[in-house]
C-alpha atoms as a PDB file:
ATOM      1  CA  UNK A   1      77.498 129.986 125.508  1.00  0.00           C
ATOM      2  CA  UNK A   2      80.365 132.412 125.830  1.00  0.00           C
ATOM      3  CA  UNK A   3      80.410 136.029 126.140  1.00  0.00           C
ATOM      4  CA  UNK A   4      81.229 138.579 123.451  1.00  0.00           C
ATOM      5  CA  UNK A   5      84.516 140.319 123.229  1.00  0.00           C
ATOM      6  CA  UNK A   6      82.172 143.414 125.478  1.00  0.00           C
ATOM      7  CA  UNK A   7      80.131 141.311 127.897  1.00  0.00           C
ATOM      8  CA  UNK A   8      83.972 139.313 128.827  1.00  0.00           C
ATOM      9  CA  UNK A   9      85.179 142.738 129.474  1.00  0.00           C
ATOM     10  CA  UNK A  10      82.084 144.185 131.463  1.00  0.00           C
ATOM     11  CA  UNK A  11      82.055 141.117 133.559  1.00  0.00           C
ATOM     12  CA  UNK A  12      85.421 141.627 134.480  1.00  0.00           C
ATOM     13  CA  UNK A  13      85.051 144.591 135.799  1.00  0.00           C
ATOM     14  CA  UNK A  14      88.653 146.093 135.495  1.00  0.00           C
ATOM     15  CA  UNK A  15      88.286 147.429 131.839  1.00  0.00           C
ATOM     16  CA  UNK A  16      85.041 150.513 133.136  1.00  0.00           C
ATOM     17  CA  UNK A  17      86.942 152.938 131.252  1.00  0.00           C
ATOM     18  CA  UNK A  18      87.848 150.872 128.100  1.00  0.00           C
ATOM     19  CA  UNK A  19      83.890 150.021 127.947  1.00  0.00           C
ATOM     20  CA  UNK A  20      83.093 153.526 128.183  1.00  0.00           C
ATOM     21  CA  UNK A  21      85.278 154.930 125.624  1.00  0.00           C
ATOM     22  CA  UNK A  22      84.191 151.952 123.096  1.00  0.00           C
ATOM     23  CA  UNK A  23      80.637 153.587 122.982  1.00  0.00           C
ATOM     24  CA  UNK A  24      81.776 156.871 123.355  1.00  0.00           C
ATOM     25  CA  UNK A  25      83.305 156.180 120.168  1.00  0.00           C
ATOM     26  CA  UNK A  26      80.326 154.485 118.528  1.00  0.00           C
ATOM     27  CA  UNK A  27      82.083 151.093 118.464  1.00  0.00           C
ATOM     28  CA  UNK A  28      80.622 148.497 121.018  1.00  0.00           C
ATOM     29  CA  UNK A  29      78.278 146.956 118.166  1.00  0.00           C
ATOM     30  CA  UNK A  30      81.118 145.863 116.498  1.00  0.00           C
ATOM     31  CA  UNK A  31      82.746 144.527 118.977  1.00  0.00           C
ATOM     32  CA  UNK A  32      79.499 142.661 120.556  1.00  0.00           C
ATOM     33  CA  UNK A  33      79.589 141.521 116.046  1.00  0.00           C
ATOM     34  CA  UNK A  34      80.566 138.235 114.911  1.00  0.00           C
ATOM     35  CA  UNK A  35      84.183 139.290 114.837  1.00  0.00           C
ATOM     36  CA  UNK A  36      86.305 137.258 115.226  1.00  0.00           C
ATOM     37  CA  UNK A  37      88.720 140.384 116.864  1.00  0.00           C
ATOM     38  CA  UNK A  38      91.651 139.962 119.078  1.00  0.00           C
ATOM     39  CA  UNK A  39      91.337 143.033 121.394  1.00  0.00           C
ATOM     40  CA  UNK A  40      94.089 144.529 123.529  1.00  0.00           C
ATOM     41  CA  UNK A  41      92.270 145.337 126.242  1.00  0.00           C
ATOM     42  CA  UNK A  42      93.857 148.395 128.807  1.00  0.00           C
ATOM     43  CA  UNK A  43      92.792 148.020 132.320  1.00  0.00           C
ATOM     44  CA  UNK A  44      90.927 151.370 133.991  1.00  0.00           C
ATOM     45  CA  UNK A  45      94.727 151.862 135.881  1.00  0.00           C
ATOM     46  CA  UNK A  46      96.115 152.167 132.072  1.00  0.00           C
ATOM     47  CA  UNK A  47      93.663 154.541 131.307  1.00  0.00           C
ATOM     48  CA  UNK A  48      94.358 156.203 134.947  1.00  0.00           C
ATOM     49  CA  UNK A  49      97.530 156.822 134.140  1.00  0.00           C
ATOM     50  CA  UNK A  50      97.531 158.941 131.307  1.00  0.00           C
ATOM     51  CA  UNK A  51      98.398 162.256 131.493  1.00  0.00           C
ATOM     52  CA  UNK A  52      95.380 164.788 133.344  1.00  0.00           C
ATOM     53  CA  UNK A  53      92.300 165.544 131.240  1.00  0.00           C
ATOM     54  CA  UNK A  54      93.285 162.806 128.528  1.00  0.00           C
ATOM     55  CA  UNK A  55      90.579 160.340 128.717  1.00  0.00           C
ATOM     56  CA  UNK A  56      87.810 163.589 129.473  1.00  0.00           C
ATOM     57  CA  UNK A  57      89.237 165.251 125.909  1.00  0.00           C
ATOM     58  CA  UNK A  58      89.016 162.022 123.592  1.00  0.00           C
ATOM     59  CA  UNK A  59      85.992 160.854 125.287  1.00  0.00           C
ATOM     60  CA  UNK A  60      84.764 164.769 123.924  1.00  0.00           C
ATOM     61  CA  UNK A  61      86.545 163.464 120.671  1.00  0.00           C
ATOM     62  CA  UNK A  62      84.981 160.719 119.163  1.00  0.00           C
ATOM     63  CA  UNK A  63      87.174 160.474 115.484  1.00  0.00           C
ATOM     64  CA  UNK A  64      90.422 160.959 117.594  1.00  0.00           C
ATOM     65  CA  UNK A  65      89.085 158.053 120.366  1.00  0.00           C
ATOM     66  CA  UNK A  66      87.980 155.433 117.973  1.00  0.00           C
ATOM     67  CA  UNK A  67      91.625 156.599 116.121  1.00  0.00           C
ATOM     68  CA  UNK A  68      93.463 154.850 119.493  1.00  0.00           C
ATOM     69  CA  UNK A  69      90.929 152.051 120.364  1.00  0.00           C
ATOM     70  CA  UNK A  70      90.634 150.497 116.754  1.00  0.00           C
ATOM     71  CA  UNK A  71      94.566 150.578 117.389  1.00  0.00           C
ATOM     72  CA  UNK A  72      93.737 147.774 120.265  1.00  0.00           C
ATOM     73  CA  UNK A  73      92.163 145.931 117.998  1.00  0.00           C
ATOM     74  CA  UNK A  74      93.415 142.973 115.418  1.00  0.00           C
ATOM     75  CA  UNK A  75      90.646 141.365 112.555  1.00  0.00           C
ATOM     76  CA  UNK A  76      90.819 137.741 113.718  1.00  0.00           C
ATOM     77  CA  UNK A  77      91.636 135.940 116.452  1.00  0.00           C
ATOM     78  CA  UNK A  78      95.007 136.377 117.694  1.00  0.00           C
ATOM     79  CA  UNK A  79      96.164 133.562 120.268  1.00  0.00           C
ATOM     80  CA  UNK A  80      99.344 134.402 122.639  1.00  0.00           C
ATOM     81  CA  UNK A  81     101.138 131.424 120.784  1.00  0.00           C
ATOM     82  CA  UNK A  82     100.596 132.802 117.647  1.00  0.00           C
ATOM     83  CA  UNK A  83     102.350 136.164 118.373  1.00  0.00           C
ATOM     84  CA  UNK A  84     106.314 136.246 117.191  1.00  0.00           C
ATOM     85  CA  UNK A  85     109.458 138.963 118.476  1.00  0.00           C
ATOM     86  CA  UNK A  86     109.310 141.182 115.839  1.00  0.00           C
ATOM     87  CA  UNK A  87     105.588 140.537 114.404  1.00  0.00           C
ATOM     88  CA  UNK A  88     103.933 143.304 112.791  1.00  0.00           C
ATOM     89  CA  UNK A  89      99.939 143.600 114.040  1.00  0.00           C
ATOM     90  CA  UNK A  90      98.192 145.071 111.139  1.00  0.00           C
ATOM     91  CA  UNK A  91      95.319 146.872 113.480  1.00  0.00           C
ATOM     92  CA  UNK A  92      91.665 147.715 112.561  1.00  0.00           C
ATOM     93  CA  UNK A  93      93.260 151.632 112.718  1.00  0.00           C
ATOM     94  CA  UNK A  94      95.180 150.765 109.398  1.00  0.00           C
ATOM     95  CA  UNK A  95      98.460 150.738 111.118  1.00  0.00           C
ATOM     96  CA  UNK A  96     100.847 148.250 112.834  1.00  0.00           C
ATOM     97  CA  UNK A  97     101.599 147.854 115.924  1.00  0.00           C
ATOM     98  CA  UNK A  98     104.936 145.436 117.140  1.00  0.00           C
ATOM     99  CA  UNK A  99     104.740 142.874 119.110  1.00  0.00           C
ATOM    100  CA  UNK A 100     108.393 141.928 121.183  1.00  0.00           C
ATOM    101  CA  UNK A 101     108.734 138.673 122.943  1.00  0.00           C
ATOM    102  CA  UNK A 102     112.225 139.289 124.509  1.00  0.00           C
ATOM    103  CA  UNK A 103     111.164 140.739 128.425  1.00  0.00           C
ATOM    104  CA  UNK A 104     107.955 139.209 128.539  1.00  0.00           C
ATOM    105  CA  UNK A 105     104.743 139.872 125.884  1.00  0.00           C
ATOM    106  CA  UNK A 106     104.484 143.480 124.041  1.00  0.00           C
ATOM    107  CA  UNK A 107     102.317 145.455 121.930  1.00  0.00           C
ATOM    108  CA  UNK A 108     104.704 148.670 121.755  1.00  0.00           C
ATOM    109  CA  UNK A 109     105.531 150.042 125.142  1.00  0.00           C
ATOM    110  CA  UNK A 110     102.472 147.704 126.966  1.00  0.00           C
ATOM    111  CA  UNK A 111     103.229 144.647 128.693  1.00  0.00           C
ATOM    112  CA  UNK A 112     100.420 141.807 128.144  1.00  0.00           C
ATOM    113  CA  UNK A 113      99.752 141.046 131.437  1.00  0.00           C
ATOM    114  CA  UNK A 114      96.483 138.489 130.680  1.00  0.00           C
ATOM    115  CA  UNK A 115      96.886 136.532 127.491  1.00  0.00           C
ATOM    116  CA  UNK A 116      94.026 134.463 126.013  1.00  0.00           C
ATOM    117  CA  UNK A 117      90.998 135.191 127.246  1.00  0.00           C
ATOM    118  CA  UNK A 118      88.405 133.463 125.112  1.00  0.00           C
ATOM    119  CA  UNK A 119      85.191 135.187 124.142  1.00  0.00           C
ATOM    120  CA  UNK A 120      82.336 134.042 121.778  1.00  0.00           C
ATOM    121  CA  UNK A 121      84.027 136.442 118.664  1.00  0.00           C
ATOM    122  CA  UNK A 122      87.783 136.259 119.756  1.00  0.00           C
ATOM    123  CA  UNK A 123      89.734 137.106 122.024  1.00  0.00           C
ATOM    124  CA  UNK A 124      91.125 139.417 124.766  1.00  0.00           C
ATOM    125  CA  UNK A 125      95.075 140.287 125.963  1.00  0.00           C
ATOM    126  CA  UNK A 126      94.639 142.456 128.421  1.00  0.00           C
ATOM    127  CA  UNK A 127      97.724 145.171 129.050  1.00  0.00           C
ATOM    128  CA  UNK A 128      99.076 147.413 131.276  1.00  0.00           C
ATOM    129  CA  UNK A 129      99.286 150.592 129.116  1.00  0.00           C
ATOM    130  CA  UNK A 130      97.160 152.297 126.538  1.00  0.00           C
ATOM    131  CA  UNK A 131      98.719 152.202 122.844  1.00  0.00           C
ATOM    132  CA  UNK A 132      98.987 155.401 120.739  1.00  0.00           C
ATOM    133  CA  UNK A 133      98.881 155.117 116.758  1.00  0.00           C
ATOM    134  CA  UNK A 134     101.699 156.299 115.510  1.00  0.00           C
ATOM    135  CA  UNK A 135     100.021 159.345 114.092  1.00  0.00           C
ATOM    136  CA  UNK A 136      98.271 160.012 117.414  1.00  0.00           C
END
């Protein structure tokens, strides 16, 4: 039986951070739920590269984290093939983020590095950068 949208990441290994935050934030039940979700998944060297003391403050900050993770994430599941230049990804935040097909796969300024990885209750891309709402 496949792994949930959490237990693909943990046994990964490269998303520590991302796991981290998501119960920081109070929101690994839902995504271990029936989903489906399509989750865009930055690796711990996304997170790493934020600027100093970013990560510490919204992991003190759990409204303003679960703000930018439920940005990563899209109700249903969300195959690379299904993704279009221009596409608008309504996100479980409440805003969109746009996906750009023309140097490669984007959600705003992250590449998709991983497409497709299947879990029991969707489905992980995994990028390169984390995404800010636009409000953030």
């Amino acid at each position: 039986m496949a792994q949930t949208i959490i237990q693909t990441a943990q046994a990964a290994g490269t998303f520590k951070t991302l796991i981290a935050a998501v119960q920081a934030a109070g929101l690994a039940d839902t995504l271990n739920g029936p989903g489906p979700f399509t989750v865009f998944a930055p690796t711990d060297e996304a997170f790493a590269a934020l600027p100093a003391g970013t990560v510490e403050g919204l992991l003190a900050d759990p409204d303003a984290l679960a703000k930018i993770l439920t940005y990563h994430v899209v109700a249903g599941k969300v195959m690379s093939s299904d993704l279009t230049e221009g596409m608008m990804a309504k996100t479980v935040n409440g805003a969109s983020a746009t996906i750009t097909l023309e140097d490669g796969a984007m959600i705003d300024d992250a590449s998709i590095t991983t497409a497709d990885i299947a879990a029991s209750n969707g489905v992980i891309h995994v990028i390169d950068a984390v995404i800010m709402p636009p409000s953030a």
